[in-house]
N, C-alpha and C. Protein backbone atom coordinates (compact mmCIF):
# COMPACT_ATOMS: atom_id res chain seq x y z
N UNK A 1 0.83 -1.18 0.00
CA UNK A 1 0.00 0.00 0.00
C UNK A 1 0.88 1.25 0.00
N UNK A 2 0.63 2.14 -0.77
CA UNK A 2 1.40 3.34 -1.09
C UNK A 2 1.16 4.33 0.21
N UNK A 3 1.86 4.58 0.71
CA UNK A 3 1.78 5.84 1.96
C UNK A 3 1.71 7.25 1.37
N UNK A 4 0.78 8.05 2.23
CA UNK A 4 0.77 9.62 1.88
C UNK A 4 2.11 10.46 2.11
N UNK A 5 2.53 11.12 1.38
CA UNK A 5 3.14 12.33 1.90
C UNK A 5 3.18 12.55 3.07
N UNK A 6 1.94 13.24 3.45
CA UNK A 6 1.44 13.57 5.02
C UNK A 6 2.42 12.56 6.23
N UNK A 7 1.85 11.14 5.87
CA UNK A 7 2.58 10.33 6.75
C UNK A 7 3.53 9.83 6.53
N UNK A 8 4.24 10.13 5.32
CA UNK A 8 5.70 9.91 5.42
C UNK A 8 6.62 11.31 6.25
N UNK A 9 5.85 12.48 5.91
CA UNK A 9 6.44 13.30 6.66
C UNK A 9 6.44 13.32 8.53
N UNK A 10 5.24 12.80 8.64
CA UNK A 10 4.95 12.80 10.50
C UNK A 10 6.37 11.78 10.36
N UNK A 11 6.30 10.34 10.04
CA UNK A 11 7.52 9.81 10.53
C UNK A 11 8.46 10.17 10.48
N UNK A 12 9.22 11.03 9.46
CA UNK A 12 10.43 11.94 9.36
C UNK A 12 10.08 12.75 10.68
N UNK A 13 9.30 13.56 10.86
CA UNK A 13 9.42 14.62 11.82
C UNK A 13 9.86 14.22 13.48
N UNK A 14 9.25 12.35 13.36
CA UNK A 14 9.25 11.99 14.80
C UNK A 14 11.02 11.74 14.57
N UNK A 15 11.38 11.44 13.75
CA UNK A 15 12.50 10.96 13.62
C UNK A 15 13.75 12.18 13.79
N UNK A 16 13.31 13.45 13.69
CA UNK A 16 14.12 14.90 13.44
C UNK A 16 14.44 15.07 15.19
N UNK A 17 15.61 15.73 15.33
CA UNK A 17 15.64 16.16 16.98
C UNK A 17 16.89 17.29 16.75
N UNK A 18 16.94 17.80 17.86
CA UNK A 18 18.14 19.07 18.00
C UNK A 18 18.89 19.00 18.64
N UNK A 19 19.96 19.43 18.84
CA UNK A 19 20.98 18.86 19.82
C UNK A 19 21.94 20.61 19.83
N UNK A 20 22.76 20.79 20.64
CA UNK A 20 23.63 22.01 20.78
C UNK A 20 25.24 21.52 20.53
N UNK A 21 25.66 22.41 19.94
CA UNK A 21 27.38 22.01 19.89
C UNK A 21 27.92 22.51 21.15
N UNK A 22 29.63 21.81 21.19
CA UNK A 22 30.35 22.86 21.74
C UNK A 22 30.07 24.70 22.38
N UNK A 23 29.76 24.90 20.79
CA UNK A 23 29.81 26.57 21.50
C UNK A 23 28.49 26.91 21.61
N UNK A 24 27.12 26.19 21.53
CA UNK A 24 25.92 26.25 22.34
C UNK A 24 25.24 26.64 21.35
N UNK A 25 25.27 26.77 19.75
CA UNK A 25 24.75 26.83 18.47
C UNK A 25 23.80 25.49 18.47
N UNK A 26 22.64 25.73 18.35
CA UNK A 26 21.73 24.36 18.18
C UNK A 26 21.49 24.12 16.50
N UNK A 27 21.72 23.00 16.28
CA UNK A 27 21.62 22.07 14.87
C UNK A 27 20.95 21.02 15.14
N UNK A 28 19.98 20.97 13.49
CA UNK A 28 19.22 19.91 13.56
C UNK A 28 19.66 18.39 12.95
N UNK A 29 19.02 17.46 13.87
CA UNK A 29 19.43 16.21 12.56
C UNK A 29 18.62 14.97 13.13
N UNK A 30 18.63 14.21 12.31
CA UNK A 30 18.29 12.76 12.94
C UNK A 30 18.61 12.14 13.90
N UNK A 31 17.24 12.09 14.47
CA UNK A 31 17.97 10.69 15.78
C UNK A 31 18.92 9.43 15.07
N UNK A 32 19.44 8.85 16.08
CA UNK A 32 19.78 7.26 15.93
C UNK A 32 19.11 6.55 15.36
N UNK A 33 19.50 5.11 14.73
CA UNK A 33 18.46 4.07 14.10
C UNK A 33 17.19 4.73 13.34
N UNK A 34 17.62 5.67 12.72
CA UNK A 34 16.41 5.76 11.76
C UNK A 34 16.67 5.02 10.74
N UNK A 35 15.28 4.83 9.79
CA UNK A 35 15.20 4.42 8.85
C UNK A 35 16.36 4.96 7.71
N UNK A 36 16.45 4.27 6.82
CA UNK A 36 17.44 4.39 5.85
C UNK A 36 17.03 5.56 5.07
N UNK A 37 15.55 5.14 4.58
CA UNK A 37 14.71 6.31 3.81
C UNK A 37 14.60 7.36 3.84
N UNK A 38 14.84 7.49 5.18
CA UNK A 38 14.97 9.45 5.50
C UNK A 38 15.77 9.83 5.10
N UNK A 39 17.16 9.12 5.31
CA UNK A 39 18.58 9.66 5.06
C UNK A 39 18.56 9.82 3.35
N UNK A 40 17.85 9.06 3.13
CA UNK A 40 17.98 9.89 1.38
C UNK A 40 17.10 10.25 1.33
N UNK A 41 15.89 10.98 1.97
CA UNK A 41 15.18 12.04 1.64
C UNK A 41 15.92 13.64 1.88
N UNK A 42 16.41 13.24 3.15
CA UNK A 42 17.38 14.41 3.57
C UNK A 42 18.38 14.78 2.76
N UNK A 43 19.00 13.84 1.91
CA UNK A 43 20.15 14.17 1.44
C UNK A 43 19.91 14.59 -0.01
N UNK A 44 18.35 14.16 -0.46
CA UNK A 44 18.07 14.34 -1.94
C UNK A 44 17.83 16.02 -1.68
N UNK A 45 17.03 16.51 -0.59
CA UNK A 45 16.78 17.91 -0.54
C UNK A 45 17.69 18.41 -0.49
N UNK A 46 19.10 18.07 -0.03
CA UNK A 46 20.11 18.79 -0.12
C UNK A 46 20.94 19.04 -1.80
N UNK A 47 20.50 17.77 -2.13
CA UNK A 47 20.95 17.53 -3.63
C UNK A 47 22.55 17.51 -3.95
N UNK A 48 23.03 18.52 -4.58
CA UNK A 48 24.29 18.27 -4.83
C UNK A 48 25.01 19.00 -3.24
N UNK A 49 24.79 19.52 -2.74
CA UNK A 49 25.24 20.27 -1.44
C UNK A 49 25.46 19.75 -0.49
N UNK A 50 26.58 19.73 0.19
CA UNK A 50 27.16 19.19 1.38
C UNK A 50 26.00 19.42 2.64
N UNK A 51 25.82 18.63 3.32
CA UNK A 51 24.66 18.96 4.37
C UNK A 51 24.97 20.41 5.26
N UNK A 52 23.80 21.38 5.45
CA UNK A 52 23.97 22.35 6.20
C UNK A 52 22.84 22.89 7.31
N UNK A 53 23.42 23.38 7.99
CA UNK A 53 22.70 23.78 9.59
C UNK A 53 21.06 24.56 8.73
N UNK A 54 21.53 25.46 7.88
CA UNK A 54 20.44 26.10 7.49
C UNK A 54 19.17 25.10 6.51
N UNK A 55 19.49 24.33 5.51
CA UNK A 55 18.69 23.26 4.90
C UNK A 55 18.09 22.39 6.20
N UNK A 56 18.52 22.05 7.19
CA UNK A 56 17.94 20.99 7.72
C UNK A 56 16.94 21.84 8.35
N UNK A 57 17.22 22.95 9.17
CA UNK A 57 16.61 24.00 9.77
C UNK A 57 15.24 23.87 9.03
N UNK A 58 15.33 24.68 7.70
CA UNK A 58 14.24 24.46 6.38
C UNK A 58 13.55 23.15 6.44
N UNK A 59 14.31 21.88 6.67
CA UNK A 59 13.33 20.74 6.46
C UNK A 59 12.61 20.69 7.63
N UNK A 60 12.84 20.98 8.83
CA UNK A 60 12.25 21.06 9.75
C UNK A 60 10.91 22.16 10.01
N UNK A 61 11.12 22.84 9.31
CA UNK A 61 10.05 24.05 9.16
C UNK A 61 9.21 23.61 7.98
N UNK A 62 9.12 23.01 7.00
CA UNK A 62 8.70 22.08 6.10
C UNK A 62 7.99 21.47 6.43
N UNK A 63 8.47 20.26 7.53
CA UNK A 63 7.92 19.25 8.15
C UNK A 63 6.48 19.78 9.11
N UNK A 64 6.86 21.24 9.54
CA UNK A 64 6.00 21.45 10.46
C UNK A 64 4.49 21.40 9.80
N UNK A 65 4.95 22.27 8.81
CA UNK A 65 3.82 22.79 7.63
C UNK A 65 3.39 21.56 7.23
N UNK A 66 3.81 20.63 6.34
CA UNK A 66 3.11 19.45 6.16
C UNK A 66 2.57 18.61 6.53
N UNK A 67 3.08 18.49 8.16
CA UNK A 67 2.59 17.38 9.78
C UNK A 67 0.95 18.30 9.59
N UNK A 68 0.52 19.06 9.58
CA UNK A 68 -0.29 19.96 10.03
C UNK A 68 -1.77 19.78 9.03
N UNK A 69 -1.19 19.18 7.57
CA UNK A 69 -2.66 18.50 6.85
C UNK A 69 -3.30 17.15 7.33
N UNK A 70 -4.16 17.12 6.47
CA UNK A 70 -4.79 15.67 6.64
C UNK A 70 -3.60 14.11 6.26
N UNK A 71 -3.90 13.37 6.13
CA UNK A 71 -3.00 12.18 5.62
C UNK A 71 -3.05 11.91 4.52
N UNK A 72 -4.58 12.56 3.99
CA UNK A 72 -4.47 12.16 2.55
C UNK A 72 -4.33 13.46 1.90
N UNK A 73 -4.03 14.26 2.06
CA UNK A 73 -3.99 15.67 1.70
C UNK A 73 -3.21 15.33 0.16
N UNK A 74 -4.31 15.73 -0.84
CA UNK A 74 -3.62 15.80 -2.45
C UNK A 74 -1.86 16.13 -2.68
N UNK A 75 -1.07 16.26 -2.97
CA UNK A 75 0.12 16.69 -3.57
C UNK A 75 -0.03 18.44 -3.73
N UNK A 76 -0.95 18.53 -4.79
CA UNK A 76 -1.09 20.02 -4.85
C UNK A 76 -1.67 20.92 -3.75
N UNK A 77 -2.53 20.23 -2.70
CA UNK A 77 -2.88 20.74 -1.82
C UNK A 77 -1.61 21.03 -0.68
N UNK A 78 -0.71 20.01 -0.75
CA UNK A 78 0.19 20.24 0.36
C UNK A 78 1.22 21.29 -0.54
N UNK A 79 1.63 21.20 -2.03
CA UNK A 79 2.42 22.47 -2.51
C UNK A 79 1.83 24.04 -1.96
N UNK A 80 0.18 24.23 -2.22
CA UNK A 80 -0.31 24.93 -2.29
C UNK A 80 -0.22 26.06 -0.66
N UNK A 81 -0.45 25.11 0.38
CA UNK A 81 -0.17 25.15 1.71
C UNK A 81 1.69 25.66 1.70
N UNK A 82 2.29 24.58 1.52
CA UNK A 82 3.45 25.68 1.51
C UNK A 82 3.70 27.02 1.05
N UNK A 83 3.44 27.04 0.05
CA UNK A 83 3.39 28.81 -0.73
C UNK A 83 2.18 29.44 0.29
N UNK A 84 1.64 29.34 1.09
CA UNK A 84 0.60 30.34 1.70
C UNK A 84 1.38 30.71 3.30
N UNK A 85 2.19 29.41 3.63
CA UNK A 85 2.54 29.14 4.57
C UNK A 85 3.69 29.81 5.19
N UNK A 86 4.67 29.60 4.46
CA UNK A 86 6.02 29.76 4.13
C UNK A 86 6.57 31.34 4.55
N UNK A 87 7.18 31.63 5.81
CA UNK A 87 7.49 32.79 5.63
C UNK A 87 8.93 33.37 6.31
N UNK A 88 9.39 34.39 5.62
CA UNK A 88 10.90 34.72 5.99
C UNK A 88 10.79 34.98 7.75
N UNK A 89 12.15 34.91 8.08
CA UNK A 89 12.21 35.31 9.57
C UNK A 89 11.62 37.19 9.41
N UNK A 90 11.49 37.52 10.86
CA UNK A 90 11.08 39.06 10.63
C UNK A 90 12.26 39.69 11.35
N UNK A 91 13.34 39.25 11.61
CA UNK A 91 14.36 40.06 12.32
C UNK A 91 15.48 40.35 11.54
N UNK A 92 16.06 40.95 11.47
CA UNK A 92 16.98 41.33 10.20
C UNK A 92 18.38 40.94 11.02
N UNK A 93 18.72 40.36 11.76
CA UNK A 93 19.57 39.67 12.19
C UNK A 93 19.68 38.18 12.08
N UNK A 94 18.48 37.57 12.03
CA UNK A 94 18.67 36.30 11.40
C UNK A 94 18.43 36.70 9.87
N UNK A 95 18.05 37.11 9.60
CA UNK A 95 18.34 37.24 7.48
C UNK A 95 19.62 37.26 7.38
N UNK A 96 20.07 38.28 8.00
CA UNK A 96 21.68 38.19 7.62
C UNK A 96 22.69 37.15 7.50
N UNK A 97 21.98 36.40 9.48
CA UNK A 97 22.73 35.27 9.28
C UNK A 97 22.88 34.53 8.52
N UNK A 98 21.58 34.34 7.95
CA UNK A 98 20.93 33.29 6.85
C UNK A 98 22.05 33.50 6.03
N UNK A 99 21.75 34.70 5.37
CA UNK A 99 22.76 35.17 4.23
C UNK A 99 24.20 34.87 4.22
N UNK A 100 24.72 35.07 5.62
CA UNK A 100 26.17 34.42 6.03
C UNK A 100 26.29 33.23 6.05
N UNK A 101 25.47 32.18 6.64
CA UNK A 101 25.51 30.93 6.38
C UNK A 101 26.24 30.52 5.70
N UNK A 102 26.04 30.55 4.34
CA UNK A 102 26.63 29.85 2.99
C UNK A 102 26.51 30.92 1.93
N UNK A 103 28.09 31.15 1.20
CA UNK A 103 27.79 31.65 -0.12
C UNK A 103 26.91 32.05 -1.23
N UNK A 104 26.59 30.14 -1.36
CA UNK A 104 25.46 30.50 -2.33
C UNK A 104 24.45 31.08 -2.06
N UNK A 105 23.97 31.78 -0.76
CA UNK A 105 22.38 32.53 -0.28
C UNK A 105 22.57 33.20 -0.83
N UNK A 106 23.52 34.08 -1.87
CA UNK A 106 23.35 35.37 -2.33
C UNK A 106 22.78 35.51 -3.45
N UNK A 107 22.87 34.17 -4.40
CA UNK A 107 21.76 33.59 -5.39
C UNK A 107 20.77 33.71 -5.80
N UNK A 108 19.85 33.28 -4.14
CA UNK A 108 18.78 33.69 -4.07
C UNK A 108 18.37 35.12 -3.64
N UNK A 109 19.20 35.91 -3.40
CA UNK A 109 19.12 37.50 -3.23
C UNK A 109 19.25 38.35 -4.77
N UNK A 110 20.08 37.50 -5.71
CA UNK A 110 20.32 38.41 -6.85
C UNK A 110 18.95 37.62 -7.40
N UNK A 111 18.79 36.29 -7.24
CA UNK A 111 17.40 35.96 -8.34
C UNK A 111 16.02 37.25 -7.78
N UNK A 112 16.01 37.33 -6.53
CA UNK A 112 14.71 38.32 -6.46
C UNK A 112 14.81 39.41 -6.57
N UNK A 113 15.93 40.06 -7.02
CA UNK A 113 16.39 41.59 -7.41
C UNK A 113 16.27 41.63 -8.82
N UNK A 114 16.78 40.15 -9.38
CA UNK A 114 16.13 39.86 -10.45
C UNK A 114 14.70 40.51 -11.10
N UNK A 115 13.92 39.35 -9.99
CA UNK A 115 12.54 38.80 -10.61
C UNK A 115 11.60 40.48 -10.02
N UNK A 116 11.91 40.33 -9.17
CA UNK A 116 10.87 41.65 -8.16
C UNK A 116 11.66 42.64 -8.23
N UNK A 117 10.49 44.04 -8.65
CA UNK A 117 11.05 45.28 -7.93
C UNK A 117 10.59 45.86 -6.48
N UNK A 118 12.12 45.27 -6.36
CA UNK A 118 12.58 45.19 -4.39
C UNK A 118 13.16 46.79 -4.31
N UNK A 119 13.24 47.42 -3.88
CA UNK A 119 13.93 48.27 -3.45
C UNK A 119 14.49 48.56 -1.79
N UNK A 120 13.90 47.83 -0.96
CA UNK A 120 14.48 47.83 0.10
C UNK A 120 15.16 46.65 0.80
N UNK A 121 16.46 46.97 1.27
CA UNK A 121 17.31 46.02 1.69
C UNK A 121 16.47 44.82 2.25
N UNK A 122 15.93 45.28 3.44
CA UNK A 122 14.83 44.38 4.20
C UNK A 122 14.27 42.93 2.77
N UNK A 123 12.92 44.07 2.24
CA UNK A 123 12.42 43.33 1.70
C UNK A 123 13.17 42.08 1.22
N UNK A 124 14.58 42.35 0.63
CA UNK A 124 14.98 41.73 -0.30
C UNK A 124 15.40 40.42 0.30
N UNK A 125 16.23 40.86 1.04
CA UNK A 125 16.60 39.24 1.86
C UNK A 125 15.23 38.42 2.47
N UNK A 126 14.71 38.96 3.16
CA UNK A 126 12.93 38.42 3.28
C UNK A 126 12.23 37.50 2.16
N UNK A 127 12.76 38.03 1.28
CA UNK A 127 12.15 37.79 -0.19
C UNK A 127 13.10 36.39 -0.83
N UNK A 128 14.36 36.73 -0.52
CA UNK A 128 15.44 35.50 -0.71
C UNK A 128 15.41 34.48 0.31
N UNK A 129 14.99 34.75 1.42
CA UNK A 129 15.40 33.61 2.39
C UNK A 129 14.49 32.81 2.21
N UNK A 130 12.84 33.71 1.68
CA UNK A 130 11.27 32.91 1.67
C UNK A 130 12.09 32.01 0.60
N UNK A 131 12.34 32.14 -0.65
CA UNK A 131 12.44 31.37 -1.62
C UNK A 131 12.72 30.25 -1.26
N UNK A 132 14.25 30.80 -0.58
CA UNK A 132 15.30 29.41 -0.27
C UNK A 132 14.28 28.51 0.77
N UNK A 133 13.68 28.65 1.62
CA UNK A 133 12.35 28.02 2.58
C UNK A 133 11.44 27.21 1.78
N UNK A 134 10.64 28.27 0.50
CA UNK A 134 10.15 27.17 -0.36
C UNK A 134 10.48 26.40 -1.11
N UNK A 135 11.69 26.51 -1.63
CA UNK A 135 12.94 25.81 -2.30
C UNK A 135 12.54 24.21 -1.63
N UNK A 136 13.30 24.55 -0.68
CA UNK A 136 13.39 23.31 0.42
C UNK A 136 12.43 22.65 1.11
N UNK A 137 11.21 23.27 1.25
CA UNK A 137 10.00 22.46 1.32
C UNK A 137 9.65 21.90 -0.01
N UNK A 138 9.45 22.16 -0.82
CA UNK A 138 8.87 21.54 -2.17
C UNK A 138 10.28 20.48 -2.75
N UNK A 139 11.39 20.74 -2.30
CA UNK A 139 12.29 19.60 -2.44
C UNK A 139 11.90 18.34 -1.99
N UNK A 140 10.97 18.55 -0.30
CA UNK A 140 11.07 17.66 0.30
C UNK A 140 10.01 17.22 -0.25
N UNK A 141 8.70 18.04 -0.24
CA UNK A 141 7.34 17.35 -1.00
C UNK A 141 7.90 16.11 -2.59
N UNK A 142 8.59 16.48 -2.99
CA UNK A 142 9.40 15.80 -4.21
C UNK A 142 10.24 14.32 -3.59
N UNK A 143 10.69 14.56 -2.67
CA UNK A 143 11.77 13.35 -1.98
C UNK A 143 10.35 12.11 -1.05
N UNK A 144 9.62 12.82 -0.47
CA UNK A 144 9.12 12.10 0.53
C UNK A 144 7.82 11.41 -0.79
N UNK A 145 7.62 12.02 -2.02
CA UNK A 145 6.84 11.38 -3.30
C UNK A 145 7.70 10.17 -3.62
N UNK A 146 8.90 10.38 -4.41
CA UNK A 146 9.38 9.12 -4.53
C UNK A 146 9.50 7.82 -3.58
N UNK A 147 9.14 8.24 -2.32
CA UNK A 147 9.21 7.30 -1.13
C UNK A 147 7.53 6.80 -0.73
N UNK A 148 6.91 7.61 -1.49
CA UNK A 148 5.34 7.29 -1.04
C UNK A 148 5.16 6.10 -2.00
């Protein structure tokens, strides 16, 4: 029997936990003995990219949004929910961070300077970080499909 989305994501989510480093920075990741399946769902959202604090962060905020439909919730209904859902931090100190994170965030800052007329700093990273958020939810809606 083919499993939903929905409940392939609750089991990922039971399976997600946080832990603190050394210098008291909290990162997300998998418990112990998980399933195999996650680990390449996780790693397909990452795709060609070395695993990072900020993507898993994203799958976890993903997860929240998707735990939150029905079980049988359509495909397009759960895309649809993300894009309504989905939203940048509001402090301009985590944008930045965001932005510091990793190189490539700036990508998604020139694509919406690109696409939108942004004119304010704010907006713009707001506008880049949302992407990179829906980026990575609809990665996962894509990873946790091949597994349904």
């Amino acid at each position: 029997m083919k499993k939903s989305i929905v409940t392939l994501a609750k089991g990922l989510q039971a399976q997600m936990t946080t832990s603190k480093r050394n210098d008291g920075t909290k990162y997300y990741h998998l418990k112990e003995n998980h399933p195999a399946w996650m680990t390449d769902v996780i790693h397909g959202v990452h795709g060609d990219k070395l695993p990072d604090d900020t993507t898993y962060e994203f799958i976890d905020d993903a997860l929240d949004i998707i735990c939150e439909l029905e079980d049988d919730a359509p495909e397009d209904d759960i895309r649809e929910t993300i894009f309504e859902r989905t939203e940048a931090d509001v402090y301009t100190s985590n944008l930045t961070a965001w932005l510091h994170a990793r190189n490539d965030h700036v990508y998604y800052l020139t694509e919406v300077l690109e696409e939108m007329d942004i004119k304010d700093g704010f907006q713009a990273l707001a506008a880049a970080q949302q992407k990179h958020k829906e980026e990575v939810a609809l990665d996962m809606v894509n990873e946790l499909e091949k597994q349904a």
